[in-house]
PDB file of N, CA and C in Angstrom:
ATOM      1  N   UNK A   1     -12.081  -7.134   4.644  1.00  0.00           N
ATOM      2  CA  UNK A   1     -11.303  -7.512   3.477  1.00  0.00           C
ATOM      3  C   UNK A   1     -10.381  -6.346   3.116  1.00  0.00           C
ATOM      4  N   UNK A   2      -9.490  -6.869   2.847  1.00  0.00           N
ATOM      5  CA  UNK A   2      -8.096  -5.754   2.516  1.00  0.00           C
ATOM      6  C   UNK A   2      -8.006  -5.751   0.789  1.00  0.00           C
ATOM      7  N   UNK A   3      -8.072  -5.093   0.121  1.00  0.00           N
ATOM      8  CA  UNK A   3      -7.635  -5.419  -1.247  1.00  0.00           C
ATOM      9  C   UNK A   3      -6.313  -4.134  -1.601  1.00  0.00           C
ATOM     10  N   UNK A   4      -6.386  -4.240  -2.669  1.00  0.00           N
ATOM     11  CA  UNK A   4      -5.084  -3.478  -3.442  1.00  0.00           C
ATOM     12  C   UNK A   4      -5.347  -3.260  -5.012  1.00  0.00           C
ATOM     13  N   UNK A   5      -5.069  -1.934  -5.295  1.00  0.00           N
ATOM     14  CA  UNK A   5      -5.892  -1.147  -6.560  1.00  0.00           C
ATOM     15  C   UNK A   5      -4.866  -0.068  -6.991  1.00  0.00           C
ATOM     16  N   UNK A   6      -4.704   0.100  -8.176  1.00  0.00           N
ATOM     17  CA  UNK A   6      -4.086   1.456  -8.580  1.00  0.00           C
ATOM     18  C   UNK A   6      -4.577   2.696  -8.548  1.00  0.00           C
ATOM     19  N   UNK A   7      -3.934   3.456  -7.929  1.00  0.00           N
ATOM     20  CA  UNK A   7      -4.553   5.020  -7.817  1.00  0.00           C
ATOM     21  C   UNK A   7      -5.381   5.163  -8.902  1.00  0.00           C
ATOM     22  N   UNK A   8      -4.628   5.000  -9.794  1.00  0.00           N
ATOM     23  CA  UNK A   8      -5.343   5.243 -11.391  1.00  0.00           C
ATOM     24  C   UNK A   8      -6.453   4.961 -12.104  1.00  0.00           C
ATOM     25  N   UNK A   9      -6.911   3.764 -11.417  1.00  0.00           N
ATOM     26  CA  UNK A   9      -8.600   3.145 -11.831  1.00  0.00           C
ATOM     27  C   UNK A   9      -9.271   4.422 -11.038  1.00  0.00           C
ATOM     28  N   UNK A  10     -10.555   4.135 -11.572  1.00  0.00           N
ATOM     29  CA  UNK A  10     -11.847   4.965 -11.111  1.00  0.00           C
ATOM     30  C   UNK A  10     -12.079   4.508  -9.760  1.00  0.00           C
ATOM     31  N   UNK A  11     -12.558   5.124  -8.999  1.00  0.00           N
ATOM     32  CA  UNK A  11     -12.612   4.790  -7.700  1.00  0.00           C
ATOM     33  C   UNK A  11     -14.421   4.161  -7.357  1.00  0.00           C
ATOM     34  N   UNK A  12     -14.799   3.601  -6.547  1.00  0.00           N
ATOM     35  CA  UNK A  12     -15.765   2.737  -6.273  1.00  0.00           C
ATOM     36  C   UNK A  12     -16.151   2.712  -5.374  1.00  0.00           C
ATOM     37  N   UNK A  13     -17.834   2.735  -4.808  1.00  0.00           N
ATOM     38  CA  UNK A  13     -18.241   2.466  -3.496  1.00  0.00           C
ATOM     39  C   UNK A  13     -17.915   1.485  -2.966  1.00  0.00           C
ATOM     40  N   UNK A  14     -17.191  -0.238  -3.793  1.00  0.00           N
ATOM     41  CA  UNK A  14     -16.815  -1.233  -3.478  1.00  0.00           C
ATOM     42  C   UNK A  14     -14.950  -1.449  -2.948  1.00  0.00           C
ATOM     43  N   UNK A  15     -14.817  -0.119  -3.065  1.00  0.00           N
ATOM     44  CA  UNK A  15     -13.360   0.289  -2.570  1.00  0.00           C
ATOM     45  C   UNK A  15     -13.653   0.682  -1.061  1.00  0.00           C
ATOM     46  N   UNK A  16     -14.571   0.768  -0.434  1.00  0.00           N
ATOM     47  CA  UNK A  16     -14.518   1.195   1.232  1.00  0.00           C
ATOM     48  C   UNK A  16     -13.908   2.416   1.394  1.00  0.00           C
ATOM     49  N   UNK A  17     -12.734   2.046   2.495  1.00  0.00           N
ATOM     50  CA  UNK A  17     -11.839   3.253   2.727  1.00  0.00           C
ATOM     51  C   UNK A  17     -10.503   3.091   2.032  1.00  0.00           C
ATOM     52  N   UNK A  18     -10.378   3.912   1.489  1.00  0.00           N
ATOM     53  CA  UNK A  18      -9.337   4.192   0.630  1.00  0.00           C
ATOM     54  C   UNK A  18      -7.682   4.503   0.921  1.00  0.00           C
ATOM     55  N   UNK A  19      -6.500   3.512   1.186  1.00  0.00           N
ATOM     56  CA  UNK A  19      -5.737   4.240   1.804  1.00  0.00           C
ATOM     57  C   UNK A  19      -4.556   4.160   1.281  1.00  0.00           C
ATOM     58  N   UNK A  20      -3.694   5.223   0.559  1.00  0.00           N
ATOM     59  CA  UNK A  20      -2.412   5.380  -0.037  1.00  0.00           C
ATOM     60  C   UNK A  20      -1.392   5.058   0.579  1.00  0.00           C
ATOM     61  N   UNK A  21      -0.768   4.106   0.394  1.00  0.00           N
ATOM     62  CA  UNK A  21       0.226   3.308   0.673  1.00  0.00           C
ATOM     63  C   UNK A  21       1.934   4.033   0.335  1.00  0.00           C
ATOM     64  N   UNK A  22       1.642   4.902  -0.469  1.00  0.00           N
ATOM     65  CA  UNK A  22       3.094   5.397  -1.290  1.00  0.00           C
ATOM     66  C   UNK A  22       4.088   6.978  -0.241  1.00  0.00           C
ATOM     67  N   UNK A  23       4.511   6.742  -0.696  1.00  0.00           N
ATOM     68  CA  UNK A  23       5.904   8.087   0.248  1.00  0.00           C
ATOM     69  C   UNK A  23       5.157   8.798  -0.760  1.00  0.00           C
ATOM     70  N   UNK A  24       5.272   8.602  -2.061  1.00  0.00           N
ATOM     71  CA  UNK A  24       5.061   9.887  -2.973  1.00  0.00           C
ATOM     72  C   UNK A  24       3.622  10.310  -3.771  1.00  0.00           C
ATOM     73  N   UNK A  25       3.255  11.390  -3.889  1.00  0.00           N
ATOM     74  CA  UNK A  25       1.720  11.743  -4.172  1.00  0.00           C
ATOM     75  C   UNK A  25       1.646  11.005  -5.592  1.00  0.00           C
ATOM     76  N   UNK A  26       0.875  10.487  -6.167  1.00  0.00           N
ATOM     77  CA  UNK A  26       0.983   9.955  -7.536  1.00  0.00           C
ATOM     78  C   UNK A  26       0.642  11.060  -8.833  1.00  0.00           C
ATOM     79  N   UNK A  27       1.362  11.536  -9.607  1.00  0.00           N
ATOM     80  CA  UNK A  27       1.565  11.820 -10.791  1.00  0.00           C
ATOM     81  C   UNK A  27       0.107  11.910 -11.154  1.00  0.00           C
ATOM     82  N   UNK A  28      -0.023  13.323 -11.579  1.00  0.00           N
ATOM     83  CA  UNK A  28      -1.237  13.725 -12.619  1.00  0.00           C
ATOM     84  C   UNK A  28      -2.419  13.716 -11.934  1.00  0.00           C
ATOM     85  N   UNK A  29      -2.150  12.859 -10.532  1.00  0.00           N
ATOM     86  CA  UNK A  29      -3.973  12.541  -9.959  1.00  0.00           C
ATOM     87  C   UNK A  29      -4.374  13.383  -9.131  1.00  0.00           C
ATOM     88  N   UNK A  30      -5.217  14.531  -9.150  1.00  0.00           N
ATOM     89  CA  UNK A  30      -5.639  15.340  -8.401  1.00  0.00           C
ATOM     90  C   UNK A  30      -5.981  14.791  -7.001  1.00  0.00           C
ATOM     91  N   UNK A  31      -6.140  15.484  -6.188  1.00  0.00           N
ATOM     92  CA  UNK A  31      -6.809  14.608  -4.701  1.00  0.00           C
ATOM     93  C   UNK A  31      -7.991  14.557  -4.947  1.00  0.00           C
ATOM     94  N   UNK A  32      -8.955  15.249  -5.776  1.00  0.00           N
ATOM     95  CA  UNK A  32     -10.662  15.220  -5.833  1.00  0.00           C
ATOM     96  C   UNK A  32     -10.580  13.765  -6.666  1.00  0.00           C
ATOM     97  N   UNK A  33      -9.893  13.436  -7.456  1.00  0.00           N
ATOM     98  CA  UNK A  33     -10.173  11.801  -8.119  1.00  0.00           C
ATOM     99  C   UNK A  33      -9.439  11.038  -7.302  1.00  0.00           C
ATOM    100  N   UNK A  34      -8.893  11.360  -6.798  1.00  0.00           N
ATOM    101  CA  UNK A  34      -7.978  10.214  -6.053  1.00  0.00           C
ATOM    102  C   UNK A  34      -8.888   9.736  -4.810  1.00  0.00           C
ATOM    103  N   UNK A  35      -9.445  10.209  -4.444  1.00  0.00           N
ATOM    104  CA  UNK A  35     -10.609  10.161  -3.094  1.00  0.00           C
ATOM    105  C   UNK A  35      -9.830   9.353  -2.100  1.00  0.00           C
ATOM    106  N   UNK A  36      -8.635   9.546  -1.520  1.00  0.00           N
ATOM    107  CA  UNK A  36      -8.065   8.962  -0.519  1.00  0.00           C
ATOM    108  C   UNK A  36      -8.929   9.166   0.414  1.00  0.00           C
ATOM    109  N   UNK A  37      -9.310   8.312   1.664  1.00  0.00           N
ATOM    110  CA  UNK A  37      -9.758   8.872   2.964  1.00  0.00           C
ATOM    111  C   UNK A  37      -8.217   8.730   3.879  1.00  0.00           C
ATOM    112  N   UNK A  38      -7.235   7.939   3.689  1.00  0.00           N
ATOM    113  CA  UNK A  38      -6.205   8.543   4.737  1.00  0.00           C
ATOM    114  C   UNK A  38      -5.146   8.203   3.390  1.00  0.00           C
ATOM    115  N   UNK A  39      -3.641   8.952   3.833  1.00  0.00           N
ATOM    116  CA  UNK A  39      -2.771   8.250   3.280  1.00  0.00           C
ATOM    117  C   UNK A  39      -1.472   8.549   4.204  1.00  0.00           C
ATOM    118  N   UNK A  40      -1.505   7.196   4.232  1.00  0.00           N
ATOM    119  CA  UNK A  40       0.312   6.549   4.906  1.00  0.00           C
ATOM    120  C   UNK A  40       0.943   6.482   4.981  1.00  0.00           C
ATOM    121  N   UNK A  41       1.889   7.779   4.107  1.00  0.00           N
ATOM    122  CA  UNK A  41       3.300   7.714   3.202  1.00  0.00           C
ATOM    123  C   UNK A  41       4.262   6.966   4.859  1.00  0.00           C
ATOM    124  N   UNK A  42       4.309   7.000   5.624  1.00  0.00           N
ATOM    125  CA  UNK A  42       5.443   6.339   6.648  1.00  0.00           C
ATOM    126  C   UNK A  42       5.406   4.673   6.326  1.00  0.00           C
ATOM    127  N   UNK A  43       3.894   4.669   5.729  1.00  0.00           N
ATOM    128  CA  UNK A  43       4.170   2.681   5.958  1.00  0.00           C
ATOM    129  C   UNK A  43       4.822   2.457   4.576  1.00  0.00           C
ATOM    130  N   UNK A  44       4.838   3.663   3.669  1.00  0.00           N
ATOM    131  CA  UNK A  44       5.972   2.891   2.370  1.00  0.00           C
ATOM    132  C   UNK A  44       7.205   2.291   2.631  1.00  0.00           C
ATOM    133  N   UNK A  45       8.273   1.708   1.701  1.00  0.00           N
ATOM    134  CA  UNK A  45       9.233   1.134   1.990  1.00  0.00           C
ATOM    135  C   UNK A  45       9.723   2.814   1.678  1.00  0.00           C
ATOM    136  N   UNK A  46      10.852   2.394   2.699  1.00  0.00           N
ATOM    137  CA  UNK A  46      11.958   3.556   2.102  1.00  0.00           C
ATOM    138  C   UNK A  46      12.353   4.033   1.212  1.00  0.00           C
ATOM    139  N   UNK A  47      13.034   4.892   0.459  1.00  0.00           N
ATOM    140  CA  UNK A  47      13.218   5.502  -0.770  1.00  0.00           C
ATOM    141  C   UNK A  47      14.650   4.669  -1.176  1.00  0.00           C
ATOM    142  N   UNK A  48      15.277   4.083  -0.605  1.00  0.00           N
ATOM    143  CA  UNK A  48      16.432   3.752  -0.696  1.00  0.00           C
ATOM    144  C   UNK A  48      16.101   1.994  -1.283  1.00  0.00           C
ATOM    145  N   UNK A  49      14.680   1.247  -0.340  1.00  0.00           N
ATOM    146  CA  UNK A  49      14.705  -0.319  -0.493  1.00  0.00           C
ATOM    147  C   UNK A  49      13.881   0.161  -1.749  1.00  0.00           C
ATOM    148  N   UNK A  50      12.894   1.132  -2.276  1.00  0.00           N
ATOM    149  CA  UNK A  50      12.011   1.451  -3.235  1.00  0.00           C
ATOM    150  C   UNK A  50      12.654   1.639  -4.893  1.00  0.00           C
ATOM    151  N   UNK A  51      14.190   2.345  -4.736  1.00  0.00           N
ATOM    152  CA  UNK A  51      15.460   2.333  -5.884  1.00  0.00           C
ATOM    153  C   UNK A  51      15.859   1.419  -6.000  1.00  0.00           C
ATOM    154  N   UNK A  52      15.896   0.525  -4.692  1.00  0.00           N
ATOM    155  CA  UNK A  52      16.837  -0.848  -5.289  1.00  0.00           C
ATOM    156  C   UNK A  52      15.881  -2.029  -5.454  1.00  0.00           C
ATOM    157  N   UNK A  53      14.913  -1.334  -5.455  1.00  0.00           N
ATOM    158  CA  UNK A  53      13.895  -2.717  -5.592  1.00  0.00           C
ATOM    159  C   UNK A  53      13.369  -2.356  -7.359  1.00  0.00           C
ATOM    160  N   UNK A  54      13.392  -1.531  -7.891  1.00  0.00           N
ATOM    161  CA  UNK A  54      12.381  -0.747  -8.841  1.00  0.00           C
ATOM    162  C   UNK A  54      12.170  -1.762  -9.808  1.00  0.00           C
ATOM    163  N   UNK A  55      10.541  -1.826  -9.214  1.00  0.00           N
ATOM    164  CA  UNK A  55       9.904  -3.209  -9.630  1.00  0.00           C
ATOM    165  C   UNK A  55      10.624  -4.111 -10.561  1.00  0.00           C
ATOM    166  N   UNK A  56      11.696  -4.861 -10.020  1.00  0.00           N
ATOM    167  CA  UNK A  56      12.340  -5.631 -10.665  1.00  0.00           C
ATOM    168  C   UNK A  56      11.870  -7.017 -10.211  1.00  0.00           C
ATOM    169  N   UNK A  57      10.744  -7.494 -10.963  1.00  0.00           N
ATOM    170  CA  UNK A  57      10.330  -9.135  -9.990  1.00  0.00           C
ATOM    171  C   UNK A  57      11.405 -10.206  -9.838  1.00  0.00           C
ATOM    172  N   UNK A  58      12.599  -9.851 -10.598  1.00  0.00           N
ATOM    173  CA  UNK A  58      13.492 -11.202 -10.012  1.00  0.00           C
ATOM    174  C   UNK A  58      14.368 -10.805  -8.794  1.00  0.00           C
ATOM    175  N   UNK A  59      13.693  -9.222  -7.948  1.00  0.00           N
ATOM    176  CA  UNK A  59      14.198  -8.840  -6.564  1.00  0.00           C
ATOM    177  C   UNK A  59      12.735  -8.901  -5.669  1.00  0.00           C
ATOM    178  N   UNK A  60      11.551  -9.870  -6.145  1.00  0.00           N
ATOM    179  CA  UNK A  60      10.538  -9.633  -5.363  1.00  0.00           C
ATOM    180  C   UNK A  60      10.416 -10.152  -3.786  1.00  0.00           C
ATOM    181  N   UNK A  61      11.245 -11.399  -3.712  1.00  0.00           N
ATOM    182  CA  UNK A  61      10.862 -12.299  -2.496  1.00  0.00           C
ATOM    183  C   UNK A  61      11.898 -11.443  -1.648  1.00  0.00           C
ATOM    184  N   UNK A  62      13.063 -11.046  -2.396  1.00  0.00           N
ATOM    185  CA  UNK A  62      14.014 -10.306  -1.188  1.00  0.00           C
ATOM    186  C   UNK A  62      13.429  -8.439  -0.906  1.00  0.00           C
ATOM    187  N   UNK A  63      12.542  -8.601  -1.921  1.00  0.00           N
ATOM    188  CA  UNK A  63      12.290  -6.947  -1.333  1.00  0.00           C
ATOM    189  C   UNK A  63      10.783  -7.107  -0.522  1.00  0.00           C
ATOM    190  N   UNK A  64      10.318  -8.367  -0.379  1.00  0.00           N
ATOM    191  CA  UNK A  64       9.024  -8.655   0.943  1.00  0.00           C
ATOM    192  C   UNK A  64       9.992  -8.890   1.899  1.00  0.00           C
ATOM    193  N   UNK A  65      11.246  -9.292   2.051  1.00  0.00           N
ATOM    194  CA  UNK A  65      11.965  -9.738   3.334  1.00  0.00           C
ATOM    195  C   UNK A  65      12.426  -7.928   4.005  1.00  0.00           C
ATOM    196  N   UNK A  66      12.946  -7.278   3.093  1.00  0.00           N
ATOM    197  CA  UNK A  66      13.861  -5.779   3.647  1.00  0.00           C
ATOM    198  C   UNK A  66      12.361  -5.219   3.944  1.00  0.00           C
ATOM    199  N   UNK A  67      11.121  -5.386   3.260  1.00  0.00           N
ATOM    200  CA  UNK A  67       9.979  -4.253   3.857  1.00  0.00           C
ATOM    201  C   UNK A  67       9.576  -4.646   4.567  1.00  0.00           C
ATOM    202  N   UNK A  68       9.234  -5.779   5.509  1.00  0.00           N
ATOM    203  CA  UNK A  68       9.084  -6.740   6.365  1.00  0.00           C
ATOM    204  C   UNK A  68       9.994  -6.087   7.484  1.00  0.00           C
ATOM    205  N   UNK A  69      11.136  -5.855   7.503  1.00  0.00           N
ATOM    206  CA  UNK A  69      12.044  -5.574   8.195  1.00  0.00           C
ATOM    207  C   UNK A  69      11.815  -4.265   8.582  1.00  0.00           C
ATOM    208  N   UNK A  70      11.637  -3.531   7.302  1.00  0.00           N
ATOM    209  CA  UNK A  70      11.288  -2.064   7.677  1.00  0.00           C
ATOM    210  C   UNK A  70      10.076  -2.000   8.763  1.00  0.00           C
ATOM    211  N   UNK A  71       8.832  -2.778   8.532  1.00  0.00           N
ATOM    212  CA  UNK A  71       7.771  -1.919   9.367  1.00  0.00           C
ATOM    213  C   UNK A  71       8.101  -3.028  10.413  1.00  0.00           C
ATOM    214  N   UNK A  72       8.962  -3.633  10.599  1.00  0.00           N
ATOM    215  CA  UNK A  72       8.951  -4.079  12.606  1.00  0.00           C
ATOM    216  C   UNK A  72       8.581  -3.242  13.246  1.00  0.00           C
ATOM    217  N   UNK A  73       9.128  -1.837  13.266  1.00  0.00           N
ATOM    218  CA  UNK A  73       9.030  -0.686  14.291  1.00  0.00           C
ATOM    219  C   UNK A  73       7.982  -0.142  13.869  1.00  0.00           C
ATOM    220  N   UNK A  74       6.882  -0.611  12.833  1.00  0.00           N
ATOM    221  CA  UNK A  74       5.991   0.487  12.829  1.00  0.00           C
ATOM    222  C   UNK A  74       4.124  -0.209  13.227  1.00  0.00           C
ATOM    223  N   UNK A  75       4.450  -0.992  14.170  1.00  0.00           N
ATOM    224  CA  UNK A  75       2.978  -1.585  14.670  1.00  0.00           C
ATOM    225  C   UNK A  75       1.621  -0.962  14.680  1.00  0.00           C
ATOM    226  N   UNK A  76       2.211   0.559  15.028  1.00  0.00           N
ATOM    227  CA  UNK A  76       0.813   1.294  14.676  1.00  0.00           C
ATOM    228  C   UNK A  76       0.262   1.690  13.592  1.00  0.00           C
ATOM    229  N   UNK A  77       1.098   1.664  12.628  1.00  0.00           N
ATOM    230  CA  UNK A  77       0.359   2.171  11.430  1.00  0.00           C
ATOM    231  C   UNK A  77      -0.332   0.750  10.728  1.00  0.00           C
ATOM    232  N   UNK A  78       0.627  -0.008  11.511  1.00  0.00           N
ATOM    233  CA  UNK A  78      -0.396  -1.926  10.455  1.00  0.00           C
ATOM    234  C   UNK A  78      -1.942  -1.823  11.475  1.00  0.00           C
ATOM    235  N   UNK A  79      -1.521  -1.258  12.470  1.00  0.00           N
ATOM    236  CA  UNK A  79      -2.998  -1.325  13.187  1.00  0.00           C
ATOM    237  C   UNK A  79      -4.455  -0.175  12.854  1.00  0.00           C
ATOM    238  N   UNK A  80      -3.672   0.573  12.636  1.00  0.00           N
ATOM    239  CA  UNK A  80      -4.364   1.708  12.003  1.00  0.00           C
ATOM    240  C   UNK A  80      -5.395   0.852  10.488  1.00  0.00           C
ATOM    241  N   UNK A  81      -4.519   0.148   9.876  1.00  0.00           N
ATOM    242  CA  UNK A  81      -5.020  -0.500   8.573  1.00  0.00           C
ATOM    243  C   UNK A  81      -5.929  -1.783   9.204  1.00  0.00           C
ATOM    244  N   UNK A  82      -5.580  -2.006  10.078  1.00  0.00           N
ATOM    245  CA  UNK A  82      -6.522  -3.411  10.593  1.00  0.00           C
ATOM    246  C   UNK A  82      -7.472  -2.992  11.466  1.00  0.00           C
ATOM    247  N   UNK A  83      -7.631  -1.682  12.039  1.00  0.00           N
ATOM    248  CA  UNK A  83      -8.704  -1.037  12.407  1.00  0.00           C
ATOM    249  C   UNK A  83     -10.144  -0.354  11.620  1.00  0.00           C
ATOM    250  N   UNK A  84      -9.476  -0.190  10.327  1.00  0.00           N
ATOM    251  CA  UNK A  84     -10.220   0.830   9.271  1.00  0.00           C
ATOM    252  C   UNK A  84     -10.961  -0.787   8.986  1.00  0.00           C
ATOM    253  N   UNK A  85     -10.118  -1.810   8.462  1.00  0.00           N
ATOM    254  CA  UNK A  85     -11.613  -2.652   8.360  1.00  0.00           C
ATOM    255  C   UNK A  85     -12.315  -3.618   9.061  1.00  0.00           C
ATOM    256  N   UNK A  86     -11.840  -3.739  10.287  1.00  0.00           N
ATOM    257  CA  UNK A  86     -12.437  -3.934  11.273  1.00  0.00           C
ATOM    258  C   UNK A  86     -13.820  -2.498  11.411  1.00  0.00           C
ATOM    259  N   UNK A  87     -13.725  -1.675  11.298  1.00  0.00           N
ATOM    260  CA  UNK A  87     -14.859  -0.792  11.236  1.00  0.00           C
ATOM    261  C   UNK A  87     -15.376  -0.356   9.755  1.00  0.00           C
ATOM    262  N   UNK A  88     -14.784  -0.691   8.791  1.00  0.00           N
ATOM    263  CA  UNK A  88     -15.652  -0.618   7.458  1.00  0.00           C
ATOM    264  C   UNK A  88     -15.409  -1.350   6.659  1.00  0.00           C
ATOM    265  N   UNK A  89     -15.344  -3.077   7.185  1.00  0.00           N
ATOM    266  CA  UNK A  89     -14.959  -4.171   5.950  1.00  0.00           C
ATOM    267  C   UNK A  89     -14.107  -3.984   4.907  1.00  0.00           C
ATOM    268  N   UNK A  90     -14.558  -3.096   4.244  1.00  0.00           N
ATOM    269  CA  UNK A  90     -13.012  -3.355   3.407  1.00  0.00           C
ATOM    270  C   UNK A  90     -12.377  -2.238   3.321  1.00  0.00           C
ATOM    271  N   UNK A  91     -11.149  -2.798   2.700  1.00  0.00           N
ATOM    272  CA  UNK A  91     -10.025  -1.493   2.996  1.00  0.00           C
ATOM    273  C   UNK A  91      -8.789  -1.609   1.431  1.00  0.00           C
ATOM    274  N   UNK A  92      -9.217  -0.594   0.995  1.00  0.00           N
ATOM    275  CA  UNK A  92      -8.610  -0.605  -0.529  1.00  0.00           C
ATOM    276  C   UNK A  92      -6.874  -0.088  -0.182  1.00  0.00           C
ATOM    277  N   UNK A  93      -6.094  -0.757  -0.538  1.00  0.00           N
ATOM    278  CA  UNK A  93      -4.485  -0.209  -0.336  1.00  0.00           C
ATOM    279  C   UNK A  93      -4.396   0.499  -1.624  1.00  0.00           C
ATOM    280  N   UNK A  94      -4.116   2.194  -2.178  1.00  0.00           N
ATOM    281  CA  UNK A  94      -3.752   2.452  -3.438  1.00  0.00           C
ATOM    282  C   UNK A  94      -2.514   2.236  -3.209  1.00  0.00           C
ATOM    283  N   UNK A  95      -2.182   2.240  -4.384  1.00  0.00           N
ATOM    284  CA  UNK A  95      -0.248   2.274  -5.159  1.00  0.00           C
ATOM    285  C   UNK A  95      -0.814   2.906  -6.604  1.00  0.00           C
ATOM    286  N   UNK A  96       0.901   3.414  -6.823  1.00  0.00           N
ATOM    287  CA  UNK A  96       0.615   3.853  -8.269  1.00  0.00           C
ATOM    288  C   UNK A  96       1.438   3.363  -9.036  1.00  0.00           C
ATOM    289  N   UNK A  97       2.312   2.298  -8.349  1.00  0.00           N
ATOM    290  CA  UNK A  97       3.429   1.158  -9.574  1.00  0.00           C
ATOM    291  C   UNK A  97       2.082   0.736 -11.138  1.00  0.00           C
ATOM    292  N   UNK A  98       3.036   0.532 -11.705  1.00  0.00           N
ATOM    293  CA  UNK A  98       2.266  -0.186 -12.873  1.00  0.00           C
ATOM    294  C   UNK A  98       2.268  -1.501 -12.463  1.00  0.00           C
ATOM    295  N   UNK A  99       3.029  -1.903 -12.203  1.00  0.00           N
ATOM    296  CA  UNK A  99       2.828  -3.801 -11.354  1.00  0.00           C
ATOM    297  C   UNK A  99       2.125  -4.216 -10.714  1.00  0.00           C
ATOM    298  N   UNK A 100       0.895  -4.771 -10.934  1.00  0.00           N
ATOM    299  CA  UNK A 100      -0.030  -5.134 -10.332  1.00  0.00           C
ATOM    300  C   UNK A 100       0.527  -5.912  -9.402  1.00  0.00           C
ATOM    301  N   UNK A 101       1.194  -6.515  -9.633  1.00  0.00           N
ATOM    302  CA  UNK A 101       1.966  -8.510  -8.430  1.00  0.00           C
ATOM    303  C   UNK A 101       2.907  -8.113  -7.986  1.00  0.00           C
ATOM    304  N   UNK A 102       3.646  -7.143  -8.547  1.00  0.00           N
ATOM    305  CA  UNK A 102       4.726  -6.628  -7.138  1.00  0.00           C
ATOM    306  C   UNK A 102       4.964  -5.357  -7.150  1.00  0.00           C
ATOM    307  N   UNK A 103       4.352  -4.861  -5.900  1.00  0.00           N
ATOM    308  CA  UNK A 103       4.577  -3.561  -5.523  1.00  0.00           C
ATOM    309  C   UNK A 103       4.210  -3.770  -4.023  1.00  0.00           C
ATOM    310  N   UNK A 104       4.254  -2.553  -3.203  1.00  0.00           N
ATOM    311  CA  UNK A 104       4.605  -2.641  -2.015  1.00  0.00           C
ATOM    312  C   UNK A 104       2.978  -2.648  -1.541  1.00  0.00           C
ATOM    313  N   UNK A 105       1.860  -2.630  -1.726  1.00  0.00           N
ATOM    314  CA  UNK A 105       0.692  -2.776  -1.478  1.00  0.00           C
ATOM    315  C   UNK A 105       0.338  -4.371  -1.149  1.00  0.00           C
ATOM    316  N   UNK A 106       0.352  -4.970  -1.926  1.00  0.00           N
ATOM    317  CA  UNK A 106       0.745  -6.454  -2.695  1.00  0.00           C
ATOM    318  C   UNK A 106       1.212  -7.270  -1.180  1.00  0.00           C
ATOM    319  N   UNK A 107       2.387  -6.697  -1.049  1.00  0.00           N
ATOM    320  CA  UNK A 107       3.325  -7.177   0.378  1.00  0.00           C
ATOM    321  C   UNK A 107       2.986  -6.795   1.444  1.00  0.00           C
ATOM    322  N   UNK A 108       2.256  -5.583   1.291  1.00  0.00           N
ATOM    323  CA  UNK A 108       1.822  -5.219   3.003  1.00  0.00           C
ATOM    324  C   UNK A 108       0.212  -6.081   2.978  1.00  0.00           C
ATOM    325  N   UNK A 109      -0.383  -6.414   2.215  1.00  0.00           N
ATOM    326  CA  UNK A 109      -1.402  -7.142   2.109  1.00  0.00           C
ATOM    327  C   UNK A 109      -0.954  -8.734   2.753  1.00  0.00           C
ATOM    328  N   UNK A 110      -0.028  -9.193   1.956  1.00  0.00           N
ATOM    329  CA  UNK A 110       0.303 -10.815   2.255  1.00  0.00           C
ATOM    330  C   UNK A 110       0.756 -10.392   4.233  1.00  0.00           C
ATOM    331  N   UNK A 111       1.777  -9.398   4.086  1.00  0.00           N
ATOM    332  CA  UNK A 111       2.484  -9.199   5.556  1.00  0.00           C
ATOM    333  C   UNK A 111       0.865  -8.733   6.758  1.00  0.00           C
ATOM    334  N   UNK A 112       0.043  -8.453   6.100  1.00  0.00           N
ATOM    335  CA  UNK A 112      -1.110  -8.152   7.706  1.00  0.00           C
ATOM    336  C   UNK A 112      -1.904  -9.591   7.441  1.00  0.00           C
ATOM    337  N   UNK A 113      -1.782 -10.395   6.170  1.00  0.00           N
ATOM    338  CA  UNK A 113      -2.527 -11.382   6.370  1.00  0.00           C
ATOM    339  C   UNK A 113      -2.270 -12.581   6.827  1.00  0.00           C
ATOM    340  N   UNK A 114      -0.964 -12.836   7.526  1.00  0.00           N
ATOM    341  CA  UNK A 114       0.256 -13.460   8.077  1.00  0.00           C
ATOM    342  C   UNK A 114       0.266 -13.050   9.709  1.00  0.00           C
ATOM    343  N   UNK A 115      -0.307 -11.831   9.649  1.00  0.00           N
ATOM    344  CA  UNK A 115       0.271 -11.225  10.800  1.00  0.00           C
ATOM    345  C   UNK A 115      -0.379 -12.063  12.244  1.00  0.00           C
TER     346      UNK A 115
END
């Protein structure tokens, strides 16, 4: 099971492996609370689709199409994420958007569960 969580909640034995989804370290959160076991900054969207997207939900369906686009070229890192729970059931995506329903965690979740 893949889920998706804000850096910012307390972290949980029911979180598995823990893996940061974001280009950028999140604000205020030390790494000892943050308990990442990996983080991914390459599978974020770009800094460029991430400005023009800034969580604006009436740009949500077109900013799953441009990040979609983005990780074509990046097969190994979606495998890397479909490996972690293939060997430890679940697999927590952090983000640190305030948007629970659209942020780029959200989309790489729907995009490996499609895949």
């Amino acid at each position: 099971m893949i889920k998706a969580k804000r850096v910012y909640e307390q972290a949980s034995e029911q979180d598995g492996f823990r893996i940061l989804v974001d280009r950028l370290w999140p604000r205020g959160v030390s790494k000892e609370k943050a308990k990442i076991d990996l983080w991914l900054r390459e599978i974020a969207p770009s800094s460029e689709l991430r400005k023009w997207f800034a969580h604006d939900p009436k740009k949500w369906e077109e900013f799953k199409n441009r990040y979609k686009a983005e990780l074509r070229d990046k097969h190994d890192l979606l495998s890397r994420i479909n490996e972690a729970e293939r060997d430890r059931t679940t697999v927590t995506l952090l983000y640190s958007a305030r948007d629970e329903e659209h942020n780029n965690a959200v989309a790489l979740i729907k995009m490996l569960n499609t895949a």
